[in-house]
C-alpha atoms as a PDB file:
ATOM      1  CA  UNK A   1      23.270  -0.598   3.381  1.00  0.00           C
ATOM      2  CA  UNK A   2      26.424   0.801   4.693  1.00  0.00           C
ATOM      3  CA  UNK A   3      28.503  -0.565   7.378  1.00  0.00           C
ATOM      4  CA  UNK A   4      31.241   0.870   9.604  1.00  0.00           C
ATOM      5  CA  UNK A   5      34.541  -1.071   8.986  1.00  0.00           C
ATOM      6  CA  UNK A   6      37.912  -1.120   8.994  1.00  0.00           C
ATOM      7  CA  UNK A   7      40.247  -2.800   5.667  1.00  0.00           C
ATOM      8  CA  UNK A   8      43.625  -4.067   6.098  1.00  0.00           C
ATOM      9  CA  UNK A   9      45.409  -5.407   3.470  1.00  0.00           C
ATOM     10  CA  UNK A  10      47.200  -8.596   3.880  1.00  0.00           C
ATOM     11  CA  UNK A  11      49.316  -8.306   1.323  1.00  0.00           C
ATOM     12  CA  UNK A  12      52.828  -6.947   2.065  1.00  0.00           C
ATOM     13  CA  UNK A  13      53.067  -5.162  -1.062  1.00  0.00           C
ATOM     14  CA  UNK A  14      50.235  -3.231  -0.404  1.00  0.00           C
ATOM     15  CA  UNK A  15      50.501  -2.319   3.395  1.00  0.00           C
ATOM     16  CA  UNK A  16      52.055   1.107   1.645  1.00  0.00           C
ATOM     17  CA  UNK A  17      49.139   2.354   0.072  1.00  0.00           C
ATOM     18  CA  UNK A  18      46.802   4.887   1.617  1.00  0.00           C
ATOM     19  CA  UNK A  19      43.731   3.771  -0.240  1.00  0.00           C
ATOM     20  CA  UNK A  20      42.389   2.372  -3.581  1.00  0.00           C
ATOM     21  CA  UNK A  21      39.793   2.605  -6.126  1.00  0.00           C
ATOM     22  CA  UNK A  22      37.463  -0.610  -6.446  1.00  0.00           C
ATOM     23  CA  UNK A  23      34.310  -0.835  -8.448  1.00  0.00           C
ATOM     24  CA  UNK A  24      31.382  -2.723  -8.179  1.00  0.00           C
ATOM     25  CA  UNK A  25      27.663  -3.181  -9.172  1.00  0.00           C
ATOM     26  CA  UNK A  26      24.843  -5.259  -9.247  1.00  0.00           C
ATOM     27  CA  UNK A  27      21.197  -5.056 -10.758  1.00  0.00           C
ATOM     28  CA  UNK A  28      19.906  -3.843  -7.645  1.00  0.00           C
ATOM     29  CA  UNK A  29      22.609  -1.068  -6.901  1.00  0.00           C
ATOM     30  CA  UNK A  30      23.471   0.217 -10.091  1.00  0.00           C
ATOM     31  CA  UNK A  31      27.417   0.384 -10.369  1.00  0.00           C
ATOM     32  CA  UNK A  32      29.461   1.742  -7.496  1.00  0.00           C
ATOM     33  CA  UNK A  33      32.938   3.602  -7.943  1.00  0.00           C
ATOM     34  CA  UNK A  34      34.157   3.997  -4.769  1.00  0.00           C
ATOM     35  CA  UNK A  35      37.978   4.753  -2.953  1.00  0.00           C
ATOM     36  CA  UNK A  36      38.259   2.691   0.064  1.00  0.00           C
ATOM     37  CA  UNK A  37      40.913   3.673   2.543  1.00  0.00           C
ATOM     38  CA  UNK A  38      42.871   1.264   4.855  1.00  0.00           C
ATOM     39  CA  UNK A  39      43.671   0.630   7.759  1.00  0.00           C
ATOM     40  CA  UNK A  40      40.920   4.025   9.232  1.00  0.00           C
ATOM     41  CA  UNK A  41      37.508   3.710  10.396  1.00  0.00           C
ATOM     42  CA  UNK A  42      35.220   4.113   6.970  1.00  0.00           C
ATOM     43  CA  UNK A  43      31.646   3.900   6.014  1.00  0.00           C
ATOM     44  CA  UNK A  44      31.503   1.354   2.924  1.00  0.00           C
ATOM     45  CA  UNK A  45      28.499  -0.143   1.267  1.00  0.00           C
ATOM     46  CA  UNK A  46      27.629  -3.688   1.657  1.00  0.00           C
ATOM     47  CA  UNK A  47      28.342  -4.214  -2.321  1.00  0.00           C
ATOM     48  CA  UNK A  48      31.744  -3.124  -2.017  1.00  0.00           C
ATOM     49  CA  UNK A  49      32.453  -5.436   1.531  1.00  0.00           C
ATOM     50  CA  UNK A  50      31.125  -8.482  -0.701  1.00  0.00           C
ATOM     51  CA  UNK A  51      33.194  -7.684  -3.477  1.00  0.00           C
ATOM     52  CA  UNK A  52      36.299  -7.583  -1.264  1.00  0.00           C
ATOM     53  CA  UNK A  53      35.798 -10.376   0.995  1.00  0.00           C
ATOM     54  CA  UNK A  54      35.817 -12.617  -2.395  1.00  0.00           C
ATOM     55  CA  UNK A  55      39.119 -11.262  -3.480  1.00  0.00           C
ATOM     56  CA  UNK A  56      42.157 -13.964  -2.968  1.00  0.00           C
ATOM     57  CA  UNK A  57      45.619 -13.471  -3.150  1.00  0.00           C
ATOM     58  CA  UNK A  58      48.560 -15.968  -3.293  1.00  0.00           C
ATOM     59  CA  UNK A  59      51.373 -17.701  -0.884  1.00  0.00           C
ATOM     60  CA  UNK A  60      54.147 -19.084  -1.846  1.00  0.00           C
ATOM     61  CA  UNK A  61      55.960 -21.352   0.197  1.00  0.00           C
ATOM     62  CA  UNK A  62      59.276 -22.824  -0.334  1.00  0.00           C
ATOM     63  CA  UNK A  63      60.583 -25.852   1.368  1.00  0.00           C
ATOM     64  CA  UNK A  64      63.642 -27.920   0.706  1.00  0.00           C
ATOM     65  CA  UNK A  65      63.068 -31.651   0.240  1.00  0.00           C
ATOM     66  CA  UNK A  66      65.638 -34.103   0.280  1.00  0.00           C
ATOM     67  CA  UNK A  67      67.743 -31.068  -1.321  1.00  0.00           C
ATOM     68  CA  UNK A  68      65.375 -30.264  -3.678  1.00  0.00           C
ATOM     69  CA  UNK A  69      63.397 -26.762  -3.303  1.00  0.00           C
ATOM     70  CA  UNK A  70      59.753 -27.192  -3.086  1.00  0.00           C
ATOM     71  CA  UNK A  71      57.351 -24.059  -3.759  1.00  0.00           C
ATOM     72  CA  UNK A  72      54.242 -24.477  -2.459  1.00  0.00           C
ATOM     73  CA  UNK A  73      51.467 -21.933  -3.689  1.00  0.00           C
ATOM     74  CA  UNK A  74      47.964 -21.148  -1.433  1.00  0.00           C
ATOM     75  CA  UNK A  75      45.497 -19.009  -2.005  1.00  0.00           C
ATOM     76  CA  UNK A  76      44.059 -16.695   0.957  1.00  0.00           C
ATOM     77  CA  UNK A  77      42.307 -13.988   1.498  1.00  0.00           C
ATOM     78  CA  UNK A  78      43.599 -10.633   0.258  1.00  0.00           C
ATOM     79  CA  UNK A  79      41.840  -8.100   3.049  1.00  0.00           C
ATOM     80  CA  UNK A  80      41.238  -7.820   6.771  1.00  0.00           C
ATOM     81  CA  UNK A  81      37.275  -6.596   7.039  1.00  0.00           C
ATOM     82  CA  UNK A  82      36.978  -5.635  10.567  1.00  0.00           C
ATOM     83  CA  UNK A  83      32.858  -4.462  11.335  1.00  0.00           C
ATOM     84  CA  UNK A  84      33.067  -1.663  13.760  1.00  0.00           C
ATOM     85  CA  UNK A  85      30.668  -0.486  16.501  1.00  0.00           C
ATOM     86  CA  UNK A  86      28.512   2.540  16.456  1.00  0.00           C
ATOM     87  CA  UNK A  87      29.828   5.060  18.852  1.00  0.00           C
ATOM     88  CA  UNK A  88      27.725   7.054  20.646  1.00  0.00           C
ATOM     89  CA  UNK A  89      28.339  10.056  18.117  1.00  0.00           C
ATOM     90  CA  UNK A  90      27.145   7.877  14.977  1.00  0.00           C
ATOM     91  CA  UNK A  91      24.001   7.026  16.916  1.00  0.00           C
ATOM     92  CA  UNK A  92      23.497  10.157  17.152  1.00  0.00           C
ATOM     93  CA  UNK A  93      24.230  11.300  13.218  1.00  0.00           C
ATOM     94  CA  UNK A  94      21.727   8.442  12.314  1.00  0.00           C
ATOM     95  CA  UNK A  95      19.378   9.380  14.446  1.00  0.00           C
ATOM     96  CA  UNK A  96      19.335  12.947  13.635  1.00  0.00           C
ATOM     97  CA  UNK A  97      19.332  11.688   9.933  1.00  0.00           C
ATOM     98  CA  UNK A  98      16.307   9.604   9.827  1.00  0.00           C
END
């Protein structure tokens, strides 16, 4: 199944880069290369939207306590998955299509 979306990294590091290779499979797919671009509109399969919303990254805090620094570490979630609506022109692609 693929579904409209649009990625955003959350991670400052990466808010630079255009896109990136992930990979992913399952008995039922097969294995799936794929580049996903950010921050665009893209067509991705549901695989690869699984795959990504699992994917954590960490925050580190840092606090001073009674003049001692504190660092604080959280995990969160390392994309933005944002599920699109079909325009009028996709409706029409998927029509013509089927």
């Amino acid at each position: 199944k693929m579904v409209k979306v649009k990625i955003t990294p959350l991670d400052e590091r990466m808010r630079g880069i255009p896109s990136e290779v992930f990979s992913v499979g399952n008995k039922h797919t097969g294995f799936i290369k794929k580049v996903v671009r950010f921050n665009q509109p893209t067509w991705e399969p549901e695989a690869t939207l699984q795959m990504l919303r699992e994917k954590t990254r960490i925050i580190q805090e840092t606090e001073v306590v009674n003049g001692k620094e504190i660092v604080r570490k959280k995990q969160a979630e390392a994309y933005s998955i944002t599920v699109l609506p079909l325009t009028a022109a996709d409706k029409a692609a998927l029509a013509k299509s089927k």
